[in-house]
Protein backbone atom coordinates (compact mmCIF):
# COMPACT_ATOMS: atom_id res chain seq x y z
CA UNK A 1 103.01 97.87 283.71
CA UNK A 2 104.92 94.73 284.36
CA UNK A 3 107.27 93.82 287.06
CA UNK A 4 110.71 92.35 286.77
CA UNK A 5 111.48 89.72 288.61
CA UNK A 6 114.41 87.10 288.82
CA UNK A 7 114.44 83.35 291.12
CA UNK A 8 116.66 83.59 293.89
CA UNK A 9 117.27 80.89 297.10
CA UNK A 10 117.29 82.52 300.54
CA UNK A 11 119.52 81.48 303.17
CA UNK A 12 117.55 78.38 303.91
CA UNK A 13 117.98 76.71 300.72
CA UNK A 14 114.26 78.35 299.60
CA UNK A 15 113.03 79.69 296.13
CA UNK A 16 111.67 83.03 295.99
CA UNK A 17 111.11 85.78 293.86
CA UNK A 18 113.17 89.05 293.91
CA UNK A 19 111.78 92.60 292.35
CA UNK A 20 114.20 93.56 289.69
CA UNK A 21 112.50 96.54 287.86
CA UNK A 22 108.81 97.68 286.69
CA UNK A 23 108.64 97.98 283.11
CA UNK A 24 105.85 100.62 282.41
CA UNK A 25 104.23 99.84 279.37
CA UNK A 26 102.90 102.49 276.98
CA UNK A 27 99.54 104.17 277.46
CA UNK A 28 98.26 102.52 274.56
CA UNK A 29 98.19 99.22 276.25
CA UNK A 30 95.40 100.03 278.18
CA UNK A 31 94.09 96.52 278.16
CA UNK A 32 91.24 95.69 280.78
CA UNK A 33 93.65 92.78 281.65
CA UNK A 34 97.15 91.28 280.75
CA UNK A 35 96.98 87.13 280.58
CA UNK A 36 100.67 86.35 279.64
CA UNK A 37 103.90 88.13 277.58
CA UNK A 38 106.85 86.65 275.80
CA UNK A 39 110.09 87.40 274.42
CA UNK A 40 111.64 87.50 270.81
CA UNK A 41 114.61 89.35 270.80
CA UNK A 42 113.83 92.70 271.45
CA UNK A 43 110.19 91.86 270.54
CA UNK A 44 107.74 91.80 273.50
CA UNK A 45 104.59 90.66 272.94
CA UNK A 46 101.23 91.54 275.77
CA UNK A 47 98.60 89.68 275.24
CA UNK A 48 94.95 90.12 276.29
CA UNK A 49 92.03 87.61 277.15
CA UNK A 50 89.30 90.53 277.73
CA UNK A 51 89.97 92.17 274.86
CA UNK A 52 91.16 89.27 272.34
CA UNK A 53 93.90 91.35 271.53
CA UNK A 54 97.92 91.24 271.53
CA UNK A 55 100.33 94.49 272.18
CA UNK A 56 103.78 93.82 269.88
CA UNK A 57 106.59 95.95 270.73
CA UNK A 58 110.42 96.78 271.05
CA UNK A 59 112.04 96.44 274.45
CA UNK A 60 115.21 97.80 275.12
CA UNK A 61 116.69 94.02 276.81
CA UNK A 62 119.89 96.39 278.75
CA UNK A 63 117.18 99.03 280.16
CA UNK A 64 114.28 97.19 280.66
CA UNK A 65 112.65 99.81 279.02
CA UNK A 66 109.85 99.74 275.71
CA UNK A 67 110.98 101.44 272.60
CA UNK A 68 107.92 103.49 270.99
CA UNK A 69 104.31 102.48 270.63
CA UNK A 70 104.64 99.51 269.35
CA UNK A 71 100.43 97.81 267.73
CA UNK A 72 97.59 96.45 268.64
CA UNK A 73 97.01 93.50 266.80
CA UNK A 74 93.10 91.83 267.75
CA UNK A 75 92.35 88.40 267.12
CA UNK A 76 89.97 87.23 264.09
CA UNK A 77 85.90 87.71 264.84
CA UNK A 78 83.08 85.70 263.60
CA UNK A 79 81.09 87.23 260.70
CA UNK A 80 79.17 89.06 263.20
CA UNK A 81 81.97 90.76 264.20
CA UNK A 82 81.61 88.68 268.02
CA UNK A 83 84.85 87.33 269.73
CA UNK A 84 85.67 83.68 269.13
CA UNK A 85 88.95 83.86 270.87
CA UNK A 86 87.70 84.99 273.98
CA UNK A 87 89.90 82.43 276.49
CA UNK A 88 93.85 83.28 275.72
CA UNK A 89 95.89 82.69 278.34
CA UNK A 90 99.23 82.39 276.89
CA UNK A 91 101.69 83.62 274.04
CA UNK A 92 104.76 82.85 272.72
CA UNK A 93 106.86 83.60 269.18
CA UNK A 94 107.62 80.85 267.12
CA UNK A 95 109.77 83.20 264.96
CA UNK A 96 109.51 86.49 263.36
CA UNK A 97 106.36 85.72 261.48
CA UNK A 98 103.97 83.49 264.01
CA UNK A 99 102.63 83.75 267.19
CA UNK A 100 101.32 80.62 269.23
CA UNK A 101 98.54 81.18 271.53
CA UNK A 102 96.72 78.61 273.98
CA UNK A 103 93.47 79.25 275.42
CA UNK A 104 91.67 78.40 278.91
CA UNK A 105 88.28 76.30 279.30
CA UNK A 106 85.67 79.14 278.13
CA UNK A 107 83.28 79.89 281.20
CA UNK A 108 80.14 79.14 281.42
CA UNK A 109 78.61 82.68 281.32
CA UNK A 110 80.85 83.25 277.82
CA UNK A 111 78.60 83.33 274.19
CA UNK A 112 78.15 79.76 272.72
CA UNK A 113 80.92 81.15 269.69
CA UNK A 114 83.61 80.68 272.74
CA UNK A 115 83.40 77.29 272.77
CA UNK A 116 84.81 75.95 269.68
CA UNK A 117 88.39 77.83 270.20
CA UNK A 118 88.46 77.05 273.90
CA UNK A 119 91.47 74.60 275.14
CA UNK A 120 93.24 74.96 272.38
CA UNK A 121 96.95 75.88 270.89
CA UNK A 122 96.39 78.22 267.81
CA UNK A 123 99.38 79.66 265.54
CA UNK A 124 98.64 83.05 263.66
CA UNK A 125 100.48 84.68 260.82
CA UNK A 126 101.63 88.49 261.69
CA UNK A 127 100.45 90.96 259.16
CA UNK A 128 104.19 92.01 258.83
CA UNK A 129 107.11 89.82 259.81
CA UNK A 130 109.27 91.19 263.20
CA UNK A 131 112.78 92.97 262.07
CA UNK A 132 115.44 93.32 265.05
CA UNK A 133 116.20 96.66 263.72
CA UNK A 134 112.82 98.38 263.37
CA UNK A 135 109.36 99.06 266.09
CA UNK A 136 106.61 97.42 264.97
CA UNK A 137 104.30 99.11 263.07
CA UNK A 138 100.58 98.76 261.86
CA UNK A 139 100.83 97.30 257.79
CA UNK A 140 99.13 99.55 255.58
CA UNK A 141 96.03 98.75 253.78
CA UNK A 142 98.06 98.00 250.81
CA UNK A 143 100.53 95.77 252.52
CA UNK A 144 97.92 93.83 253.96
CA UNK A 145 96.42 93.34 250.49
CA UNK A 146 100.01 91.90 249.54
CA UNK A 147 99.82 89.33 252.44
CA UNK A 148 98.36 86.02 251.78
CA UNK A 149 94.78 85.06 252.44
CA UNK A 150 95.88 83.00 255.24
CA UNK A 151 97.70 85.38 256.77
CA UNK A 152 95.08 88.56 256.05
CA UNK A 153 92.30 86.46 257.87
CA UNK A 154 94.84 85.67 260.85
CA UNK A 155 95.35 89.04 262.65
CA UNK A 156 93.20 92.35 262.62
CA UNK A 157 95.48 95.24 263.27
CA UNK A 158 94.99 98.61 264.80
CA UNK A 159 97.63 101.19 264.87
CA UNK A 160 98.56 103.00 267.99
């Protein structure tokens, strides 16, 4: 779930911040843990260090409520299938084809392959560009064969 919240002052001139609304997310989004979400439109995006993952879906902006399933996209692997994004902290949308992500310092008890994408901004190519009028959904196999190798190698997808 996330919470809603919006900055308010108090009476003395303080910031705080006020409880709005949960927004339950759907069951699918299961992650382990939930490192940072943005905003696109009606895009959401939930993004996940443990799992190297990111949740896209629709989110209904006068509810507060997500539209559908929305996908799993996970983040590239090594050739041994091991995580090399293992430290991202934060997303954003650059527009309705890229995500930005920026990763944390990788911890000491991480694998060795964590290193070289630690403290770092990286931009990745979705499989299938965001429409304001459709929920997200998982490319086919033959889509993703359509995409170009940059973009293929950018984004694994898994369809929830």
């Amino acid at each position: 779930r996330t919470i809603l919240t919006q900055l308010k002052e108090d009476k003395d001139g303080n910031c705080l911040w006020e409880f709005v609304q949960e927004v339950p997310l759907p069951k699918e989004v299961a992650f382990q843990d939930y490192s940072d979400l943005a905003l696109y439109g009606d895009n959401i995006a939930v993004v996940s260090q443990e799992e190297a993952a990111v949740w896209i879906g629709k989110l209904d902006t006068e509810l507060w409520e997500i539209m559908g399933p929305g996908v799993i996209y996970h983040f590239p692997r090594d050739a041994h299938c091991e995580m090399i994004y293992c430290n991202i902290e934060g997303i954003a949308f650059l527009d309705e084809y890229r995500l930005m992500t920026s990763s944390d310092k990788a911890k000491a008890r991480q694998p060795y392959g964590c290193v070289d994408k630690d403290q770092s901004v990286q931009v990745f190519y979705l499989p299938t560009p965001l429409s304001n009028d459709s929920i997200p959904v998982a490319p086919s196999p033959d889509d993703q064969d359509k995409l170009p190798r940059s973009a293929r190698a950018n984004l694994k997808t898994t369809a929830v």
